[in-house]
Protein backbone atom coordinates (compact mmCIF):
# COMPACT_ATOMS: atom_id res chain seq x y z
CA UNK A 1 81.80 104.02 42.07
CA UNK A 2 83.45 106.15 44.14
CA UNK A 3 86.51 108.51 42.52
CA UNK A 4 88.49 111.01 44.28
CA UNK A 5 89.65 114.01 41.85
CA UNK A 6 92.51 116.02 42.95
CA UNK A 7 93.84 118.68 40.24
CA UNK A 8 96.73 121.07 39.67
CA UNK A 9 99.57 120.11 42.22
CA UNK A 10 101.70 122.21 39.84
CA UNK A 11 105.01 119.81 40.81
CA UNK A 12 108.87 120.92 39.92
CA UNK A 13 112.16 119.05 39.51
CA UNK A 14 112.66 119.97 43.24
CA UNK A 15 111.83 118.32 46.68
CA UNK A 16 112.21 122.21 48.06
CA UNK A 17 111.06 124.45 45.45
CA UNK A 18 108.15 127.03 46.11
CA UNK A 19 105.71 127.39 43.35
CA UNK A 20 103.67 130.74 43.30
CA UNK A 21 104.87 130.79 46.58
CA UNK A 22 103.54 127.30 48.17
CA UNK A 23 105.62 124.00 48.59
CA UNK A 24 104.40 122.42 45.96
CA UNK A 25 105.62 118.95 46.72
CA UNK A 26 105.02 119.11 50.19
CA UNK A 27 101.06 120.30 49.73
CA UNK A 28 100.41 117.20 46.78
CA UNK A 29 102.23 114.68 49.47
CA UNK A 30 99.65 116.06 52.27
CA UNK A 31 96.54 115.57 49.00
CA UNK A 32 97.66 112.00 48.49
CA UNK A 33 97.03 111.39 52.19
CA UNK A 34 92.86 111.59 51.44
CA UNK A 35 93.62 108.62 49.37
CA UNK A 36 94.31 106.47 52.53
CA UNK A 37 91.81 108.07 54.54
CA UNK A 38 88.54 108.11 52.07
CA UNK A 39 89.78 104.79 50.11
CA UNK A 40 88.63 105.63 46.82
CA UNK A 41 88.15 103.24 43.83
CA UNK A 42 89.97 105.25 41.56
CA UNK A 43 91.99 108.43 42.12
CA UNK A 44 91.63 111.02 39.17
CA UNK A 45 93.82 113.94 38.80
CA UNK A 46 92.72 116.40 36.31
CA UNK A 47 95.77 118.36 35.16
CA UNK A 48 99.06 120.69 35.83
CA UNK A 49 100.57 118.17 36.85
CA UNK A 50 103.70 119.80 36.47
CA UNK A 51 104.60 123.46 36.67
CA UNK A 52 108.03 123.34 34.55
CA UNK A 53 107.05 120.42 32.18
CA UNK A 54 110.11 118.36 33.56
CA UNK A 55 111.27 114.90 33.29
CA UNK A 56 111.76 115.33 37.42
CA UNK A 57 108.70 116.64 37.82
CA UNK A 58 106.76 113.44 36.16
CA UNK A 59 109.02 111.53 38.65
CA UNK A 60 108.38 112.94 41.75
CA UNK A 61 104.63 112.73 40.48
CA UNK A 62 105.17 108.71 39.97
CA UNK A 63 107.29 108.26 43.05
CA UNK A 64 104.68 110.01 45.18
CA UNK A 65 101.92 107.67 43.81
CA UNK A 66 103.76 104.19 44.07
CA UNK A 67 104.54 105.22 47.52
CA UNK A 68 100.91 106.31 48.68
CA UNK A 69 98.44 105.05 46.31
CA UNK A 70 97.30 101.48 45.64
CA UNK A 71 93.90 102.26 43.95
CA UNK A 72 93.69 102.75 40.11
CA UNK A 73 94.86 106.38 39.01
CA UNK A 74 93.92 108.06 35.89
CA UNK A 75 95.97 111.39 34.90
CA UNK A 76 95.19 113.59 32.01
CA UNK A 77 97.75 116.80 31.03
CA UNK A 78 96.79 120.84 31.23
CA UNK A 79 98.01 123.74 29.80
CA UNK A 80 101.43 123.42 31.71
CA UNK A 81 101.56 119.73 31.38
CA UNK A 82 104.28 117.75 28.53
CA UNK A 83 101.75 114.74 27.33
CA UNK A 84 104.59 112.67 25.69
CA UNK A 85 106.42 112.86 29.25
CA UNK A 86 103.70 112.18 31.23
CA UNK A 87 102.96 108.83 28.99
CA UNK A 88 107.20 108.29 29.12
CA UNK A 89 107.38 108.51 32.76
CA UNK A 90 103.61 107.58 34.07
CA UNK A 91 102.40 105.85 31.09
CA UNK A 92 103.18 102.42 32.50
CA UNK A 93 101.94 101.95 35.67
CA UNK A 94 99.25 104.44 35.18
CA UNK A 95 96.06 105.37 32.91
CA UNK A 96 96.80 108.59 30.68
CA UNK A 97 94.64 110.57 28.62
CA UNK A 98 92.93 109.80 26.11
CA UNK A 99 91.71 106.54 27.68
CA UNK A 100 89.05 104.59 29.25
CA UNK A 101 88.56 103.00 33.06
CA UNK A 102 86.20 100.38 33.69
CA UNK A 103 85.52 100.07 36.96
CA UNK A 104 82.87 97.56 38.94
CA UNK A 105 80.40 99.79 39.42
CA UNK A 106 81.30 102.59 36.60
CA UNK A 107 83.17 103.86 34.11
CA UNK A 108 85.64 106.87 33.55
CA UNK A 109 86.71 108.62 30.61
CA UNK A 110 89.52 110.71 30.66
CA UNK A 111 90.46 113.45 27.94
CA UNK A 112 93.53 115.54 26.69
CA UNK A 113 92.74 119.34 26.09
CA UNK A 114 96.41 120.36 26.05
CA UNK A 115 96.65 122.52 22.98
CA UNK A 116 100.45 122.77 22.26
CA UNK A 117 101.34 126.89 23.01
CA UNK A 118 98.24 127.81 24.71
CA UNK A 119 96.50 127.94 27.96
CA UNK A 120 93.56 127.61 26.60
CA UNK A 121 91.97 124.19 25.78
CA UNK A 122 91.18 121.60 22.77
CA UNK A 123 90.36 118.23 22.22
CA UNK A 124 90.69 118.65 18.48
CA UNK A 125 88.84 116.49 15.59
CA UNK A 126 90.65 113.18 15.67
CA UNK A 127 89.78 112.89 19.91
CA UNK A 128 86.64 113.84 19.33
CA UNK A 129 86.38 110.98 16.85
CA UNK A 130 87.70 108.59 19.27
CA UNK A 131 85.41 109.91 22.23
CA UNK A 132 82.18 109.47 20.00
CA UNK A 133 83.23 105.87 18.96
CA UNK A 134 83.51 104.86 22.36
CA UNK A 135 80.30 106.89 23.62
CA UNK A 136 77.91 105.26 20.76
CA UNK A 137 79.79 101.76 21.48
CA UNK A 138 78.28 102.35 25.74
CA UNK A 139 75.01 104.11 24.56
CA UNK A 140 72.70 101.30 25.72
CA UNK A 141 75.04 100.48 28.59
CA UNK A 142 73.30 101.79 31.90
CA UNK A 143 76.52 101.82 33.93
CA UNK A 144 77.66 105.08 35.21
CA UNK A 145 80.08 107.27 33.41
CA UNK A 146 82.18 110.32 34.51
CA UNK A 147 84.17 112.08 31.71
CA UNK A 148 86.98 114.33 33.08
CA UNK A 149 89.10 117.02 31.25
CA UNK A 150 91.45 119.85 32.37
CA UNK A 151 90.00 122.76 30.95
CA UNK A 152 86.16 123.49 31.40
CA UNK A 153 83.74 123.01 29.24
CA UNK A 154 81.70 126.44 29.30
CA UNK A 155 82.16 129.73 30.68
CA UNK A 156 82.30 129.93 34.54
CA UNK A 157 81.63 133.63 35.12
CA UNK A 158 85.67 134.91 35.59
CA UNK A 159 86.52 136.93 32.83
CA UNK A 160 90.45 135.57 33.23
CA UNK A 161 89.55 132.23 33.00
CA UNK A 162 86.99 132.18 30.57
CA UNK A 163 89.65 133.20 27.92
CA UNK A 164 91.73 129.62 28.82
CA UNK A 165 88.44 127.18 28.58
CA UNK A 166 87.86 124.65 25.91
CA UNK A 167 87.24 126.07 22.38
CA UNK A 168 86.00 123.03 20.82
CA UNK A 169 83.13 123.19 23.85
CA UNK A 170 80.49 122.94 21.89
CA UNK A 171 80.89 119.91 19.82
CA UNK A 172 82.07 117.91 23.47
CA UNK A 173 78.58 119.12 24.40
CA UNK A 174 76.76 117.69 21.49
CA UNK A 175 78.73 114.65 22.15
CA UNK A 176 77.78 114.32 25.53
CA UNK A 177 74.59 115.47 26.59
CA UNK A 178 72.60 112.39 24.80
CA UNK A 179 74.32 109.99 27.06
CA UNK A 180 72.02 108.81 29.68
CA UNK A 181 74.14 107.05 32.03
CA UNK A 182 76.72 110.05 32.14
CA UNK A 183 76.62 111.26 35.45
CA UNK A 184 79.16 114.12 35.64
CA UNK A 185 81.86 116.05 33.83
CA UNK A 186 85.32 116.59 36.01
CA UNK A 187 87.72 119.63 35.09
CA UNK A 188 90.37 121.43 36.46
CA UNK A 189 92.10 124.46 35.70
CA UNK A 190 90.22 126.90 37.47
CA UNK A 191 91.60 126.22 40.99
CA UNK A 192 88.50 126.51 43.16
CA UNK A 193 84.90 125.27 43.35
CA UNK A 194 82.43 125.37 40.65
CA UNK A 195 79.42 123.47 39.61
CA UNK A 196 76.99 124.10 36.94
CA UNK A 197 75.00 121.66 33.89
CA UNK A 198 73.98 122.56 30.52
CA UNK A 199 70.60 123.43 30.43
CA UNK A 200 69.33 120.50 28.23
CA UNK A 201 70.93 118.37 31.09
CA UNK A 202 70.02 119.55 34.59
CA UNK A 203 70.57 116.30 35.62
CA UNK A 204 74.48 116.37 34.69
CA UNK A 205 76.51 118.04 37.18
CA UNK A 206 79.63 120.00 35.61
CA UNK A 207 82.22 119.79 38.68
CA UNK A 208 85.17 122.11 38.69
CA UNK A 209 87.82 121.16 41.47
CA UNK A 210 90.42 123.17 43.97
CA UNK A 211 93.87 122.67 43.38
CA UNK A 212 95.80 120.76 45.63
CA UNK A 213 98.44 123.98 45.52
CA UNK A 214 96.73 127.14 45.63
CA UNK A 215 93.26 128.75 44.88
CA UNK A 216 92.39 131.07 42.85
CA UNK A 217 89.82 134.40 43.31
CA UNK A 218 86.35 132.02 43.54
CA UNK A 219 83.10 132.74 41.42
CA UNK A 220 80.68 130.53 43.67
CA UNK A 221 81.25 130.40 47.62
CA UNK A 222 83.09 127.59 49.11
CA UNK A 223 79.97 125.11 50.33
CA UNK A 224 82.49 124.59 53.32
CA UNK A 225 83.31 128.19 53.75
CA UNK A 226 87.40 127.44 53.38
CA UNK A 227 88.22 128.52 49.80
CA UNK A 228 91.79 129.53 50.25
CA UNK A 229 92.54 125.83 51.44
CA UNK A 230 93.81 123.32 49.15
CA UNK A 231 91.62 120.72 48.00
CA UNK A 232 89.39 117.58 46.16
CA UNK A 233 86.78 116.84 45.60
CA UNK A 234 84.80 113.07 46.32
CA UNK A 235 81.78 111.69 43.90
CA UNK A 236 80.06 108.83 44.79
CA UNK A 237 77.81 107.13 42.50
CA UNK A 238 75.75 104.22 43.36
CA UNK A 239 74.46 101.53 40.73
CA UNK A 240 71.66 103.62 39.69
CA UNK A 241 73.24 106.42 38.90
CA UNK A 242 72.06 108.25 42.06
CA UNK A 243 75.24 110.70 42.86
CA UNK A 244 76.74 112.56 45.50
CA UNK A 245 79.44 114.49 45.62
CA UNK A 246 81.27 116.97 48.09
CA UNK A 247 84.29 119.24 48.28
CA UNK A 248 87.09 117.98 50.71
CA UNK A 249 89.24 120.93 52.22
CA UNK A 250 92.39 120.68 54.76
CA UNK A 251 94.96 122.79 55.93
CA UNK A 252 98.31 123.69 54.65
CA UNK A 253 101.19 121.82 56.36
């Protein structure tokens, strides 16, 4: 399986419009070029999708994928993000969040943390629910599984962002950590670099991801050395379960 996460393009209901100073649909035009070039299986993008929460937004988002993308895309809301529009104006050619891709050689499960009001995170009971259903219904299955999620699921060491994670962290943990064949959780939000595991699972990479728009102050160093560049990041995972994974990095336009 091999999935290509890009996170946070941050769009507007404008071709021209700068967003925290940064052409925002020029820079997610120049991400959706790695999709060509590193021919992915599935193309996950893990939040902030839109900046404004606009019906144009969602449609330059859609318009940008039918022209450039002909793998499978999964897209799950943030903090900034409208769900209800993104299902309304994505919803059809596209997987949203919550929901479930089988691939040939894995499987991806994408979640909603938007929590209506706040930047921080939540999955809430009734997701949780669902997400356990489906995890006990794969238990014995030894395909791979990725889970990805805007908001991350533990502290990263910024005392900004740490205040915007998920609150209901602890009972996704419980959730997941007994899975064998899950290989590594996928977030956004934090607009840089991070990777960590829960201690009971050393084994199970925790993968934050740059945003395609504009990075924020990093807690771990760049592996590349270029973290003011936008970025991805690219997991491979063979049938296994052995995985690797890198950052990707390029420069603005």
């Amino acid at each position: 399986m091999r999935l290509l996460q890009l996170s946070d393009p941050h769009l507007v209901a404008s071709d021209q419009a700068l967003v925290r100073d940064r052409p925002a649909l020029a820079l997610w035009n120049q991400a959706l070029e790695q999709v060509d070039r590193l021919q992915p299986d599935a193309l996950v993008i893990t939040g902030d999708l839109a900046q404004d929460e606009s019906w144009g937004a969602y449609r330059r988002l859609r318009d940008s994928l039918a022209r450039l993308v002909s793998c499978p895309v999964a897209l799950l809301p943030g903090n900034h993000d409208r769900p209800c529009l993104i299902d309304a104006v994505l919803g059809r050619a596209h997987l949203t969040a919550p929901g479930e891709l089988m691939l040939s050689t894995g499987r991806l499960i994408i979640l909603n943390s938007h929590w209506c009001g706040h930047p921080a995170g939540r999955l809430g009971p009734r997701q949780l629910a669902w997400l356990e259903q489906r995890l006990q219904a794969i238990a014995a299955d030894p395909m791979p599984l990725v889970v990805a999620l805007h908001h991350p699921p533990m502290a990263i060491g910024h005392p900004v962002l740490d205040a915007m994670s998920l609150v209901d962290h602890a009972s996704l943990r419980s959730l997941l950590t007994p899975i064998p064949s899950l290989r590594a959780v996928l977030f956004g939000h934090i607009h840089q670099h991070w990777q960590g595991c829960w201690p009971e699972r050393p084994d199970l990479l925790l993968l934050g991801c740059p945003s395609t728009l504009k990075s924020m102050q990093h807690v771990q160093p760049c592996p590349i050395k270029r973290s003011v560049d936008p970025g991805g990041r690219l997991l491979e995972i063979n049938a296994l379960g052995g995985l690797e994974q890198r950052v990707l990095r390029w420069s603005n336009p």
